[in-house]
Protein backbone atom coordinates (compact mmCIF):
# COMPACT_ATOMS: atom_id res chain seq x y z
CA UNK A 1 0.00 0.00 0.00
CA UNK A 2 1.17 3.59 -1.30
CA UNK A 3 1.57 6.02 2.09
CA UNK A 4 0.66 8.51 -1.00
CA UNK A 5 -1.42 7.09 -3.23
CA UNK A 6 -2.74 8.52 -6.79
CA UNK A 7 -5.60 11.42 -6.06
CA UNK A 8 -8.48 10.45 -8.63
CA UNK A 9 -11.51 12.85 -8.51
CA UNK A 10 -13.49 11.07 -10.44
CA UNK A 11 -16.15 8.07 -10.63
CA UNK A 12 -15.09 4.25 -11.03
CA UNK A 13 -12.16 3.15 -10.95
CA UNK A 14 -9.36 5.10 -12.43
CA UNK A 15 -7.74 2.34 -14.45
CA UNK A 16 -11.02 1.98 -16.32
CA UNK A 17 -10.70 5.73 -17.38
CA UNK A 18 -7.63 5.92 -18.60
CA UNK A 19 -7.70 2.32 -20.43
CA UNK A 20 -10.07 4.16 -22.89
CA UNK A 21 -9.67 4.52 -26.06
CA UNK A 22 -7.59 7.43 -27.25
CA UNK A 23 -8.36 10.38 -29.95
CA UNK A 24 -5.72 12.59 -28.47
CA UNK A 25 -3.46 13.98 -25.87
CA UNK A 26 -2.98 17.45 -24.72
CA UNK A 27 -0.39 19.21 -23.04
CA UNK A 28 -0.82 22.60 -20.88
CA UNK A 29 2.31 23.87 -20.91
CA UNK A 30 3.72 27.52 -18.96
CA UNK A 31 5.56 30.34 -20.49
CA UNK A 32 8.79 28.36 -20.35
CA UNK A 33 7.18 25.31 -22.00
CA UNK A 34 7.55 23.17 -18.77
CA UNK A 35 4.16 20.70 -18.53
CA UNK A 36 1.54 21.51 -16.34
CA UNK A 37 -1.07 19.67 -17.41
CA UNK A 38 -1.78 16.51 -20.01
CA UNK A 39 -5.13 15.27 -20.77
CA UNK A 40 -6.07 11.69 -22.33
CA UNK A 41 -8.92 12.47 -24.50
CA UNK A 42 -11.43 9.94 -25.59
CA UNK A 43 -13.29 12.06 -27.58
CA UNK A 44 -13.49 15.69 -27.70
CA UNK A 45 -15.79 15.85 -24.41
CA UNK A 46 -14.35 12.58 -22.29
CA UNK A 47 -10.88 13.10 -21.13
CA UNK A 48 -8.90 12.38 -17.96
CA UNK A 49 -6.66 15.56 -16.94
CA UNK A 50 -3.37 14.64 -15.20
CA UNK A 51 -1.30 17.19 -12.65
CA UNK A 52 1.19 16.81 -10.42
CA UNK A 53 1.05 18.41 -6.67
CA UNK A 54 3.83 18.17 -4.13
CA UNK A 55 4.39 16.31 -0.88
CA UNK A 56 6.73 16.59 1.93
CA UNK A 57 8.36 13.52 3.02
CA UNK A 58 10.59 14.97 5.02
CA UNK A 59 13.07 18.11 6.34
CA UNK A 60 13.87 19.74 2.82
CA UNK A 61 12.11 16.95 0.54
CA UNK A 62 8.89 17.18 -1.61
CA UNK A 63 7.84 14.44 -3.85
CA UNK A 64 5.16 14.96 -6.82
CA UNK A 65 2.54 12.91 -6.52
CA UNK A 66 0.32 12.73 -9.77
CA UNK A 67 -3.28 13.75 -9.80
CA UNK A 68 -6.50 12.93 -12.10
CA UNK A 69 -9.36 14.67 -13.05
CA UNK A 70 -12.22 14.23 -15.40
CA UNK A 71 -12.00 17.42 -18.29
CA UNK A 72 -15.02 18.25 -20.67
CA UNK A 73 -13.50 20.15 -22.99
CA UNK A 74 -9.75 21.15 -23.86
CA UNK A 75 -8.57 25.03 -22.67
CA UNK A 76 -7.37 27.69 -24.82
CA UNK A 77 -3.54 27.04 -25.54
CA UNK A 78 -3.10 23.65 -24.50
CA UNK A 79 -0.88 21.58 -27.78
CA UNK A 80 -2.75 18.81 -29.29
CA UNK A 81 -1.39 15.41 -30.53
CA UNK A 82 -3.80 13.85 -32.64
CA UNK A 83 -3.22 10.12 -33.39
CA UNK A 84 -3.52 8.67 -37.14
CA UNK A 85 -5.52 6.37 -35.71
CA UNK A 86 -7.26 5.56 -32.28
CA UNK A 87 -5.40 4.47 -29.63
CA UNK A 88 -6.12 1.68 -27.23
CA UNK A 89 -4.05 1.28 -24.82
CA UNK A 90 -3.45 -2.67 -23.35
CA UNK A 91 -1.35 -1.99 -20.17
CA UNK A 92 -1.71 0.64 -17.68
CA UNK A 93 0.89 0.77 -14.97
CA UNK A 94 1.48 3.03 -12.23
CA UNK A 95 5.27 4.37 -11.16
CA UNK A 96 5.72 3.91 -7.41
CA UNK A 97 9.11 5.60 -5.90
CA UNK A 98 10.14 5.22 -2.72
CA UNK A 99 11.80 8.01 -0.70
CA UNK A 100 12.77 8.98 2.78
CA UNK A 101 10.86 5.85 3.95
CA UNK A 102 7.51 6.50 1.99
CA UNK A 103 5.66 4.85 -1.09
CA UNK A 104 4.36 7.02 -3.53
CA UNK A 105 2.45 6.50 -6.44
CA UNK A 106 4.50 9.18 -8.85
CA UNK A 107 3.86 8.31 -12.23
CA UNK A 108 2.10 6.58 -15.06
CA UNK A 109 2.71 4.49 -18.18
CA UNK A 110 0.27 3.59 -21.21
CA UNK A 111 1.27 1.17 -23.69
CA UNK A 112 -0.32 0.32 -27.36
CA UNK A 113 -0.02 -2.70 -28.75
CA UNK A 114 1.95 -0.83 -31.94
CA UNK A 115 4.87 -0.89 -29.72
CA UNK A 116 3.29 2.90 -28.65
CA UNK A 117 4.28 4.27 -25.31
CA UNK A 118 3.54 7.16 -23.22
CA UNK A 119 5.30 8.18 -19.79
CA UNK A 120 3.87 10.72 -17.29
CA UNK A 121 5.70 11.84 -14.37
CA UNK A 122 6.72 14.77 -11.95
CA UNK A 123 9.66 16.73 -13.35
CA UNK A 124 12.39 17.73 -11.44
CA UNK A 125 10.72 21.79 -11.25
CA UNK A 126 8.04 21.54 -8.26
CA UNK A 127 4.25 20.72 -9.86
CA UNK A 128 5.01 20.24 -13.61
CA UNK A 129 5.41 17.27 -15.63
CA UNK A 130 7.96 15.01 -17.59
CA UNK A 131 5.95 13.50 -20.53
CA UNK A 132 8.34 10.63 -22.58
CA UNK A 133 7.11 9.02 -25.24
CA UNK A 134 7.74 6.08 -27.87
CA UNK A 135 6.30 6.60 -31.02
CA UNK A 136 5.04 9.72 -30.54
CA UNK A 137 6.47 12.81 -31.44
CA UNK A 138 5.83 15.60 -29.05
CA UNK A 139 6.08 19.65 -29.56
CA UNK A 140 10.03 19.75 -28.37
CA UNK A 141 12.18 18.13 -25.79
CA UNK A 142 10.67 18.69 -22.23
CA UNK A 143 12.24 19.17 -18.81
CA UNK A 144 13.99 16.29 -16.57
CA UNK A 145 12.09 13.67 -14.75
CA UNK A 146 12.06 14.21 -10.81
CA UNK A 147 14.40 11.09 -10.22
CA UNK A 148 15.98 8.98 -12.49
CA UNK A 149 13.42 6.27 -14.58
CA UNK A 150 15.61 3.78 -13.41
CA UNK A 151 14.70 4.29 -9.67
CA UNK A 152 10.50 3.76 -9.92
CA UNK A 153 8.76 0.19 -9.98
CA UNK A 154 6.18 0.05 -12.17
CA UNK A 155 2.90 -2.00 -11.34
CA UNK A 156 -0.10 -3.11 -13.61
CA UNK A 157 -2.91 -1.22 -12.72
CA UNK A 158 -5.66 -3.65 -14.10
């Protein structure tokens, strides 16, 4: 068990949300282009919003901690990948790091069955995001992950 789990704010059981099908994903990003936002559209009224918010674990260390959140509509400025085709993705899998002595639930990873692949997780400035991808081509190179990919465990969600 996570001491800080995923925050869903929505109905059913987040796995089921985001193994939707996918039309698109959009990314919220500042003035600086650093990620504050991405959203896993189903259609153009059905997506699942992801954020990251900070936790302190102990003297002098925060941890992001990723967030979800049903979105109706896209907002004004937010970048847009459209897929050739839809998306389904066939493994969901949450990134759990541990640090200072806690479990938390810090990131997520869809894969497609086209050998797709996208990676969501805090970046290493407080509150924004490090989106990776395989397959998909994204607006320009975004900032560092939080901690190193190589230090999460990722778990099937399903």
């Amino acid at each position: 068990m996570s001491d800080y789990p995923f925050e869903w704010k929505g109905s059913g059981p987040l796995v089921d949300a985001l193994k939707r099908p996918l039309e698109l994903i959009s990314l919220m990003l500042d003035k600086h282009g650093k990620v504050e936002t991405v959203t896993f559209w189903a259609d153009h009224a059905n997506g699942v919003r992801v954020h990251s918010y900070m936790h302190d674990v102990a003297e002098r260390v925060e941890v992001g901690v990723l967030s979800f959140e049903l979105a109706s509509q896209t907002t004004e400025g937010e970048y847009l990948i459209r897929f050739d085709q839809i998306l389904t993705p066939y493994l969901v899998s949450k990134l759990i790091i541990l640090e200072s002595g806690k479990v938390l639930e810090s990131g997520l990873v869809l894969r497609f069955v086209d050998g797709q692949e996208f990676l969501v997780v805090p970046s290493d400035f407080p509150c924004c995001l490090t989106v990776k991808t395989k397959g998909i081509d994204l607006p320009k190179t975004l900032p560092n992950t939080e901690y190193s990919l190589d230090r999460y465990d990722a778990f099937d969600m399903s």
